[in-house]
C-alpha atoms as a PDB file:
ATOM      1  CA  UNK A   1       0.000   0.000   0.000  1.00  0.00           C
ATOM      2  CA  UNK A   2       1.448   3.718  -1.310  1.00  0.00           C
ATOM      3  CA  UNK A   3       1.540   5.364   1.942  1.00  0.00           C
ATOM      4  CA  UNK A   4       0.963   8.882   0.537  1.00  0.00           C
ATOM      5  CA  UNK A   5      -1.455   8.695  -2.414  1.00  0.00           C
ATOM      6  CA  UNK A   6      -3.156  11.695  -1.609  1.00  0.00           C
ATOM      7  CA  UNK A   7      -0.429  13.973  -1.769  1.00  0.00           C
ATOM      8  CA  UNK A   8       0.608  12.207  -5.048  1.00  0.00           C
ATOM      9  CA  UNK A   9      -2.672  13.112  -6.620  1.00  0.00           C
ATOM     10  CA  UNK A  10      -4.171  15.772  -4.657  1.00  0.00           C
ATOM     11  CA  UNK A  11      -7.217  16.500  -7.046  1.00  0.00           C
ATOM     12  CA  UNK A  12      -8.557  13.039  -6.897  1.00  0.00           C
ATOM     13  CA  UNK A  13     -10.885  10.893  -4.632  1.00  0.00           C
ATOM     14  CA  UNK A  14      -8.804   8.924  -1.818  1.00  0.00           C
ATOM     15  CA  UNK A  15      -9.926   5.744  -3.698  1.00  0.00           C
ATOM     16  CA  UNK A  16      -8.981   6.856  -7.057  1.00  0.00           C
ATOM     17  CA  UNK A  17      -5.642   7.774  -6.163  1.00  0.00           C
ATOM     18  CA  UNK A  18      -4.780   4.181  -4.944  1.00  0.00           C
ATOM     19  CA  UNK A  19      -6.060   2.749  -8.157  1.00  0.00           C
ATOM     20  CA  UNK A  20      -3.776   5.225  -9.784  1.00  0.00           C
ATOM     21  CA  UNK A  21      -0.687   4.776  -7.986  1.00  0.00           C
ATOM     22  CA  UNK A  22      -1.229   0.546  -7.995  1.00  0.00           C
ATOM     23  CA  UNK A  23      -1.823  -0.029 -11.200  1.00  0.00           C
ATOM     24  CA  UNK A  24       0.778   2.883 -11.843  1.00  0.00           C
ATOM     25  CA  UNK A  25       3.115   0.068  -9.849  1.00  0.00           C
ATOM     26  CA  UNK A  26       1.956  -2.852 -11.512  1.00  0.00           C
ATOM     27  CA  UNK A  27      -0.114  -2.424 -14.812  1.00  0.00           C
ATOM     28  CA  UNK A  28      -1.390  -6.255 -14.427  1.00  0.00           C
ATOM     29  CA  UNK A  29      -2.801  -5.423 -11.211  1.00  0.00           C
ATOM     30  CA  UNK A  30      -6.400  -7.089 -11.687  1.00  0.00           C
ATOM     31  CA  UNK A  31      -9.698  -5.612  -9.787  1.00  0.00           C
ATOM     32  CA  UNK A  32      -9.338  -8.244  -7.156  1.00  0.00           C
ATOM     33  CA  UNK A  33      -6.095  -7.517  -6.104  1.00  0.00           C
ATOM     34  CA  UNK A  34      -7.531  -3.882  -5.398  1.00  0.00           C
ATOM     35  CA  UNK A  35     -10.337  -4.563  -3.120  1.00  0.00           C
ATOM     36  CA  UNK A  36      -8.262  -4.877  -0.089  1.00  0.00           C
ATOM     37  CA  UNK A  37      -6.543  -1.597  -0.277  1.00  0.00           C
ATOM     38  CA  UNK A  38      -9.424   0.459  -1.701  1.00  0.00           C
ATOM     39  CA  UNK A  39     -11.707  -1.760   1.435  1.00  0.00           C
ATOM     40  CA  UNK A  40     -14.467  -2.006  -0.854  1.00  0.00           C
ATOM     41  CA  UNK A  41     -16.332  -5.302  -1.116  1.00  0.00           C
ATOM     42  CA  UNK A  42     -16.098  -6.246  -4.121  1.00  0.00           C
ATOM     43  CA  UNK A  43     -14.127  -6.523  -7.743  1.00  0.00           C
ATOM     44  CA  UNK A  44     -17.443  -4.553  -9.493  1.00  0.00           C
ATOM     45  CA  UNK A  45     -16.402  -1.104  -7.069  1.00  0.00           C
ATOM     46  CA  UNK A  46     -12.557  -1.180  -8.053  1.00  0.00           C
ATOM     47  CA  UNK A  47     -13.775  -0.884 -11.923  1.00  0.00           C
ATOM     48  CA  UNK A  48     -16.301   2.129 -11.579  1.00  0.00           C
ATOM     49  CA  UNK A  49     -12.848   4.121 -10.123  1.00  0.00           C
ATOM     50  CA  UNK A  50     -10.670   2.228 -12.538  1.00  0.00           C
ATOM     51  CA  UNK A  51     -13.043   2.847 -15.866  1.00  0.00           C
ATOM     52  CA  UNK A  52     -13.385   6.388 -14.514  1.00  0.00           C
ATOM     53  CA  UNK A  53      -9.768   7.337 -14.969  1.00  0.00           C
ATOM     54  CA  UNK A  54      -9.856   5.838 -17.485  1.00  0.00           C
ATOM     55  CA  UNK A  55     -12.990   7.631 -19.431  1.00  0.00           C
ATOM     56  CA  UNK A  56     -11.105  10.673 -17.910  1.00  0.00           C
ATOM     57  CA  UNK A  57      -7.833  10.235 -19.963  1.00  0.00           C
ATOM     58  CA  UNK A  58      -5.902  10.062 -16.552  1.00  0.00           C
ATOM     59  CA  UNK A  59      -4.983   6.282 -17.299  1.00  0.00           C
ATOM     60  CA  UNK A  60      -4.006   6.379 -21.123  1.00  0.00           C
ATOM     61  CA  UNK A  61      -2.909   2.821 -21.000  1.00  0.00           C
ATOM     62  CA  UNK A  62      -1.100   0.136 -19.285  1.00  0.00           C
ATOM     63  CA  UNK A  63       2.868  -0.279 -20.288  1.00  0.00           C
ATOM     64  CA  UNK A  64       5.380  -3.513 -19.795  1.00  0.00           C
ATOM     65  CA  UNK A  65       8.012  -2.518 -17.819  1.00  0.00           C
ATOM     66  CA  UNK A  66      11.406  -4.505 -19.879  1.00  0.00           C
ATOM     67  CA  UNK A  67      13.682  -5.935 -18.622  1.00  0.00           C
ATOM     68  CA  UNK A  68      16.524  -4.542 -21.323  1.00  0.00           C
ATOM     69  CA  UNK A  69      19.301  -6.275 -19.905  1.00  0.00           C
ATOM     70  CA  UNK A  70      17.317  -9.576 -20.534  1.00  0.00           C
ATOM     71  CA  UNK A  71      17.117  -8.456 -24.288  1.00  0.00           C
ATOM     72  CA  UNK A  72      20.584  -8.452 -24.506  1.00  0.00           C
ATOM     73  CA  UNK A  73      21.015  -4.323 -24.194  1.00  0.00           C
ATOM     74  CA  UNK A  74      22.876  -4.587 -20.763  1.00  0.00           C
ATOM     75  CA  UNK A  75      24.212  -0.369 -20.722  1.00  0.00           C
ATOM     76  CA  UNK A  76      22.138   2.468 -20.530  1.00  0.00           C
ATOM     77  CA  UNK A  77      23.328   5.797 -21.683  1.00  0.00           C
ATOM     78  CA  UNK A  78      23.126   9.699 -21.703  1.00  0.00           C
ATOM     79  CA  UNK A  79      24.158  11.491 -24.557  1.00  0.00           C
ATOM     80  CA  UNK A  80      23.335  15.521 -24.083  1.00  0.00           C
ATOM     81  CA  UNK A  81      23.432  17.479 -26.962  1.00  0.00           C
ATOM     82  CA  UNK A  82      24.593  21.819 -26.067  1.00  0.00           C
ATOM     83  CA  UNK A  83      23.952  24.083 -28.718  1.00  0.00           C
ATOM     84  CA  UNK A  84      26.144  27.436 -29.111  1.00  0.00           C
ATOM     85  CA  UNK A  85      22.401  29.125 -28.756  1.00  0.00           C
ATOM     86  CA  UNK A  86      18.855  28.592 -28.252  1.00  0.00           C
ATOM     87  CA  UNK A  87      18.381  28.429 -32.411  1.00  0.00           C
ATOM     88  CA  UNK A  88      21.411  25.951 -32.979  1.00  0.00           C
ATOM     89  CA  UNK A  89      19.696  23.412 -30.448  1.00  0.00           C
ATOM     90  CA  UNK A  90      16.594  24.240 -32.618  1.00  0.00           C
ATOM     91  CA  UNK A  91      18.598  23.431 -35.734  1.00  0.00           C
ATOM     92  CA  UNK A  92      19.251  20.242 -33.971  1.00  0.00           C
ATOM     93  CA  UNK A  93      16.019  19.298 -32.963  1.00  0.00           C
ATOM     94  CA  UNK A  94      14.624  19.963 -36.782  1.00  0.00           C
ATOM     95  CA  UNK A  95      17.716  17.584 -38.191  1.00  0.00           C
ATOM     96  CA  UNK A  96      16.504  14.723 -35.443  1.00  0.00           C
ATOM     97  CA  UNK A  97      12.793  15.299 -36.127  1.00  0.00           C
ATOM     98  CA  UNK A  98      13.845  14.975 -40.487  1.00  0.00           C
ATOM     99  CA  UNK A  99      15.970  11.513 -39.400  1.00  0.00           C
ATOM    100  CA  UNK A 100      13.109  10.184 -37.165  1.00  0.00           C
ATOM    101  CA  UNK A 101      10.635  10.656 -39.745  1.00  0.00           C
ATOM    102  CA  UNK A 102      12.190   9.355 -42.705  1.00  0.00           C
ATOM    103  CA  UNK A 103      13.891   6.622 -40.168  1.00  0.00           C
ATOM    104  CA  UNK A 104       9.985   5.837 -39.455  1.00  0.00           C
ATOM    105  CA  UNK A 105       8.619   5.501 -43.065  1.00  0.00           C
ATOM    106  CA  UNK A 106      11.204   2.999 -43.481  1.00  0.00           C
ATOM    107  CA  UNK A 107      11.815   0.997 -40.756  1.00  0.00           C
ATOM    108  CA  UNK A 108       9.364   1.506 -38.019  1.00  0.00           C
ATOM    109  CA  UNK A 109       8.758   3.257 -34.882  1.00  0.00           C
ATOM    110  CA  UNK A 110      10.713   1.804 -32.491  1.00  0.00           C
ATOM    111  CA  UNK A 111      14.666   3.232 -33.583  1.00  0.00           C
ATOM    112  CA  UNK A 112      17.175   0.921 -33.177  1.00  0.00           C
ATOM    113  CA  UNK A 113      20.890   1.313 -35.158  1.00  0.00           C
ATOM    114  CA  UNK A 114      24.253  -0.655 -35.406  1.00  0.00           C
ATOM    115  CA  UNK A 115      26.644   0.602 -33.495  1.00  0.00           C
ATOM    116  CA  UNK A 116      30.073  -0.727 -33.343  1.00  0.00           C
ATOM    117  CA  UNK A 117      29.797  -4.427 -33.089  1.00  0.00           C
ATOM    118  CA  UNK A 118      26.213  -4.674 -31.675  1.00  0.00           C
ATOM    119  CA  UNK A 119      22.853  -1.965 -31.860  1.00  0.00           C
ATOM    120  CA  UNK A 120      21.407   0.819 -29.771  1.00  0.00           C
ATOM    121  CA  UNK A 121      17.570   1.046 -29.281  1.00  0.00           C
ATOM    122  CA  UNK A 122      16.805   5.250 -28.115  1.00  0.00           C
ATOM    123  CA  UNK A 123      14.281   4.766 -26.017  1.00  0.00           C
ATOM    124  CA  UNK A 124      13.645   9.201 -25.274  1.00  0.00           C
ATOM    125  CA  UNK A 125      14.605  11.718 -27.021  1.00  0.00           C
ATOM    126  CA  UNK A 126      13.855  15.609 -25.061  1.00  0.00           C
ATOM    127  CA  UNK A 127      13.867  18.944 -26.415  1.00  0.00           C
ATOM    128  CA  UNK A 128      14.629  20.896 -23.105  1.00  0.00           C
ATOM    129  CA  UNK A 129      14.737  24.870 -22.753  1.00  0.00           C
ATOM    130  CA  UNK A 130      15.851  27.002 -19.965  1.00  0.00           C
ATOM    131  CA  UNK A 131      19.041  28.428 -18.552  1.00  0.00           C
ATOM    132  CA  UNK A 132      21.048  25.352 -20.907  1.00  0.00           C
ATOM    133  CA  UNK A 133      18.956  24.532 -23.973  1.00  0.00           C
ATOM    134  CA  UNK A 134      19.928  20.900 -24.509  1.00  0.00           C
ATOM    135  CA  UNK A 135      18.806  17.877 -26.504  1.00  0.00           C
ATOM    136  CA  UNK A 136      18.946  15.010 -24.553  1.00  0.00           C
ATOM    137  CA  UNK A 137      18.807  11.023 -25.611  1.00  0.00           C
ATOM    138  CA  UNK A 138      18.289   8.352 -23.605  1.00  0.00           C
ATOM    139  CA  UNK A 139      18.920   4.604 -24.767  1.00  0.00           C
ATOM    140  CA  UNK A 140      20.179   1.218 -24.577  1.00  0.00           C
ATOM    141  CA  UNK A 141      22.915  -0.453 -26.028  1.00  0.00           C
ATOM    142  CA  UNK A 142      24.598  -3.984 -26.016  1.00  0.00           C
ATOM    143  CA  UNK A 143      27.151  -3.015 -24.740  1.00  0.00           C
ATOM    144  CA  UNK A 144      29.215   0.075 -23.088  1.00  0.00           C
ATOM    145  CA  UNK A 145      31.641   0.234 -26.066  1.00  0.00           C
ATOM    146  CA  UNK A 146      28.317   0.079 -28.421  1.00  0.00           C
ATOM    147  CA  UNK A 147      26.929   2.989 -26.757  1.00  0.00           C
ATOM    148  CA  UNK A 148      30.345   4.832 -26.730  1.00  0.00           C
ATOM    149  CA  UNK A 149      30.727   4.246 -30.915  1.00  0.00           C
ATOM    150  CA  UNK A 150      27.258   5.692 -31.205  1.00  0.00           C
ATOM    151  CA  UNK A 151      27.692   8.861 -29.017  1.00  0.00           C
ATOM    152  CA  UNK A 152      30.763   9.259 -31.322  1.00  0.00           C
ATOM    153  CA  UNK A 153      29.872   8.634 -35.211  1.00  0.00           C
ATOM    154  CA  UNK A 154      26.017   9.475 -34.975  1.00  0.00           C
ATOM    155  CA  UNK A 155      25.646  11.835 -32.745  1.00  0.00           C
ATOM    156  CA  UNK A 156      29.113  14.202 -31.985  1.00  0.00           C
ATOM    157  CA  UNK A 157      30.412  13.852 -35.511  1.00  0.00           C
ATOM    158  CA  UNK A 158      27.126  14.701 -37.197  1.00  0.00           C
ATOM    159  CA  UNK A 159      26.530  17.749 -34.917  1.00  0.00           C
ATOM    160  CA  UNK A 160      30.408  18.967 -35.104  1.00  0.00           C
ATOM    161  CA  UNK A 161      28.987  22.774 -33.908  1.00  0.00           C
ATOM    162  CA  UNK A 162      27.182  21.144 -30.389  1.00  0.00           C
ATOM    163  CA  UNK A 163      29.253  19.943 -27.137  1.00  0.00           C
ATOM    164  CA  UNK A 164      28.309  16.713 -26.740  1.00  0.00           C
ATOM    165  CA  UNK A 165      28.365  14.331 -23.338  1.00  0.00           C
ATOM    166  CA  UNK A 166      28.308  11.166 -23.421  1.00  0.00           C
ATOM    167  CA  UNK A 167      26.885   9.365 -19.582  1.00  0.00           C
ATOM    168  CA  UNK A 168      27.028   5.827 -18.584  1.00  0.00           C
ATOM    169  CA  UNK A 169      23.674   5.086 -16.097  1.00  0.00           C
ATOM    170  CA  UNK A 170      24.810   3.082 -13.350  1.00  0.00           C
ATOM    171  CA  UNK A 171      22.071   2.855 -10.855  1.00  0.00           C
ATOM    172  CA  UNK A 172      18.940   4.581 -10.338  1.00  0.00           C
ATOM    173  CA  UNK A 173      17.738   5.641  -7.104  1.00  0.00           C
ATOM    174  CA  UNK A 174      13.634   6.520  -8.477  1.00  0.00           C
ATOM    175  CA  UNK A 175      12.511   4.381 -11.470  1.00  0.00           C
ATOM    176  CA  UNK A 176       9.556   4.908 -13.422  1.00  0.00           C
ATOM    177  CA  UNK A 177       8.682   7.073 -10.002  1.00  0.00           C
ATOM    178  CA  UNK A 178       8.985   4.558  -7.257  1.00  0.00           C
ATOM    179  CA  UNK A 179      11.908   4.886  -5.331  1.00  0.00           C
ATOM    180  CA  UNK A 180      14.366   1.746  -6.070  1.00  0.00           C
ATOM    181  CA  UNK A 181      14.937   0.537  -2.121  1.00  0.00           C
ATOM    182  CA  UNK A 182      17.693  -2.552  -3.998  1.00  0.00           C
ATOM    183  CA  UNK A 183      19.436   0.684  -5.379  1.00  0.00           C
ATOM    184  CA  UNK A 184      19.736   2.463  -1.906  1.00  0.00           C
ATOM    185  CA  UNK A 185      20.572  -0.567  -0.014  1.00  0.00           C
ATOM    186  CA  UNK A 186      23.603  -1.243  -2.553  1.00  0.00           C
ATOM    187  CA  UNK A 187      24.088   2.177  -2.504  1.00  0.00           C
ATOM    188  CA  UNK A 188      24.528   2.320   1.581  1.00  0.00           C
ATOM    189  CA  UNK A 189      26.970  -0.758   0.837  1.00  0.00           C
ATOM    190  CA  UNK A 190      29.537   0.845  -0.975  1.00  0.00           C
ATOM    191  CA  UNK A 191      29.696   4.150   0.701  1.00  0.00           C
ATOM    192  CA  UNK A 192      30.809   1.773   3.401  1.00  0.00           C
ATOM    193  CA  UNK A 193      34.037   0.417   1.500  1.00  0.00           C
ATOM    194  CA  UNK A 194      36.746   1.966  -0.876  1.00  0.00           C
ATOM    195  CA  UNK A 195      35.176   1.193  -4.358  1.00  0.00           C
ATOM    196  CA  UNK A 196      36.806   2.417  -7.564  1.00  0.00           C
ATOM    197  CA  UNK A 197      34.078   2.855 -10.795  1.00  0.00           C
ATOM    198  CA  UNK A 198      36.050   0.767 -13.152  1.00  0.00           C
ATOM    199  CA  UNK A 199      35.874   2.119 -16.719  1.00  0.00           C
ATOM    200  CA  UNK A 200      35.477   0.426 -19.677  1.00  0.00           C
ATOM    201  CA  UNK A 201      38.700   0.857 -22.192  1.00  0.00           C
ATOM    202  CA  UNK A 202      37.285   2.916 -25.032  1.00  0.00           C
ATOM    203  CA  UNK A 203      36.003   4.775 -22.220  1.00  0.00           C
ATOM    204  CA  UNK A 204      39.376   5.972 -20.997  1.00  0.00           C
ATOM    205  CA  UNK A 205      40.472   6.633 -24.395  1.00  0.00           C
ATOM    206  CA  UNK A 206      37.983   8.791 -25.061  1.00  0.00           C
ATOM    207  CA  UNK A 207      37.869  10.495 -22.055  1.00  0.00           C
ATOM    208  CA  UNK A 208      41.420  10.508 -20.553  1.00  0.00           C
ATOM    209  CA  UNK A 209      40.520  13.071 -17.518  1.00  0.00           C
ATOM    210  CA  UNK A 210      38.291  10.566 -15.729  1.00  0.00           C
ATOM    211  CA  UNK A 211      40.362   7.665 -16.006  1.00  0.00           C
ATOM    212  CA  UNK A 212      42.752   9.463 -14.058  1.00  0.00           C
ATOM    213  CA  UNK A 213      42.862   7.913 -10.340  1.00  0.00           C
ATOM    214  CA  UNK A 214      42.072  11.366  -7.953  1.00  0.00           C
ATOM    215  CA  UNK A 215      44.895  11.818  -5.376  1.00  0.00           C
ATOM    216  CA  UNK A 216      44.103  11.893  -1.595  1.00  0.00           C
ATOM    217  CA  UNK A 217      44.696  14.863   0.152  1.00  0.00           C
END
C-alpha cells in the first residue's frame, strides 16, 4: 500500500488515487487484487474508479516494464546534446525530427541502429529549454563500447557545432517514479568500503581526464 497517495494526486478521490498509484506500480494489477486496499467489497467497485480514470484520460494505457538487460542491451546511456544558442539546439532538434521521420517511413517506430559491433535502441529523445537549452537522448545499447561508438559517429560527428556528453547510467535511485529501495541498499553498501568505478577501455580513451585515479589529500 502507497503510503501517501493523496499527496501524489491531490485533485482526486482517496480511492482513485490508490487505483492510480497501484496499477501505476503494476499495470497487471487485476480488480481483485484492489479490493483490499481500496476496502471495498467487491471486484465490481474497483472498476467504476478504474473505468473512470480511465474515461477521464488520466490512465491512457497500461505499459510492460522490460527488462533490457534480458534483451541483450545490458548499458544504458546519456548522450546531451549543447547548442552554441537557443536556435542551434533548434537546428538540432529539426535535423533529429527529419531523421526520425524518414527513419519511421522505413523501418518503423521503435529506432534501433548498429553501433560498433552490436545496436542501440533510443528509447527518449527531449527537447529541453531554460538556462542550458539541450537535446537530450536516452537509450540502450549492447554493450558500453556500443553505446560509446554511437555517441561518437552518430551523434558528436554529425553535430560537429554542439558539445556533446556522453553518460554511462549506473544505478537509479527513483525508477519509473517509485523509489528503487535494492538501489539504496547497494548504494549504503559501498559508501561503506573503498570502491573504484572501473571504466570500460574505449572509455578511458575517449575520455582521458576521468580515467585518471584522484589523489588523496
Amino acid at each position: 500500500m502507497i503510503k501517501n497517495v493523496r499527496s501524489i494526486a491531490p485533485t482526486l478521490s482517496t480511492n482513485k488515487a490508490i487505483v492510480l498509484v497501484s496499477v501505476l506500480e503494476n499495470g497487471r494489477a487485476s480488480d481483485a487484487e484492489l479490493i483490499e486496499p481500496l476496502k471495498v467489497k467487491s471486484a465490481t467497485a474497483v472498476s467504476y474508479y478504474r473505468k473512470d480514470l480511465e474515461n477521464q484520460g488520466i490512465i491512457k494505457g497500461y505499459t510492460a516494464i522490460v527488462d533490457w538487460r534480458k534483451l541483450g542491451y545490458p548499458t544504458e546511456f546519456i548522450v546531451l546534446l549543447e547548442g552554441e544558442s537557443t536556435e542551434a539546439n533548434v537546428d538540432i532538434d529539426k535535423e533529429f525530427t527529419a531523421s526520425l521521420e524518414e527513419y519511421s517511413k522505413k523501418k518503423g517506430e521503435v529506432f534501433v541502429l548498429p553501433s560498433g559491433n552490436g545496436r542501440v535502441i533510443i528509447s527518449d529523445i527531449l527537447a529541453c529549454f531554460g538556462e542550458r537549452p539541450l537535446t537530450v537522448i536516452l537509450g540502450h545499447a549492447t554493450s558500453d563500447q556500443d553505446a560509446i561508438v554511437y555517441s561518437r559517429y552518430y551523434v558528436a560527428e554529425k553535430f560537429t557545432n554542439a558539445k556533446t556528453t556522453f553518460l554511462l547510467v549506473k544505478g537509479r535511485g527513483i525508477q519509473n517514479f517509485f523509489i528503487q529501495k535494492d538501489y539504496i541498499d547497494f548504494m549504503k553498501g559501498s559508501f561503506k568500503e573503498d570502491k573504484t568505478i572501473q571504466l570500460p577501455e574505449e572509455f578511458k580513451k575517449r575520455f582521458p581526464s576521468l580515467a585518471k585515479p584522484k589523489t588523496k589529500k
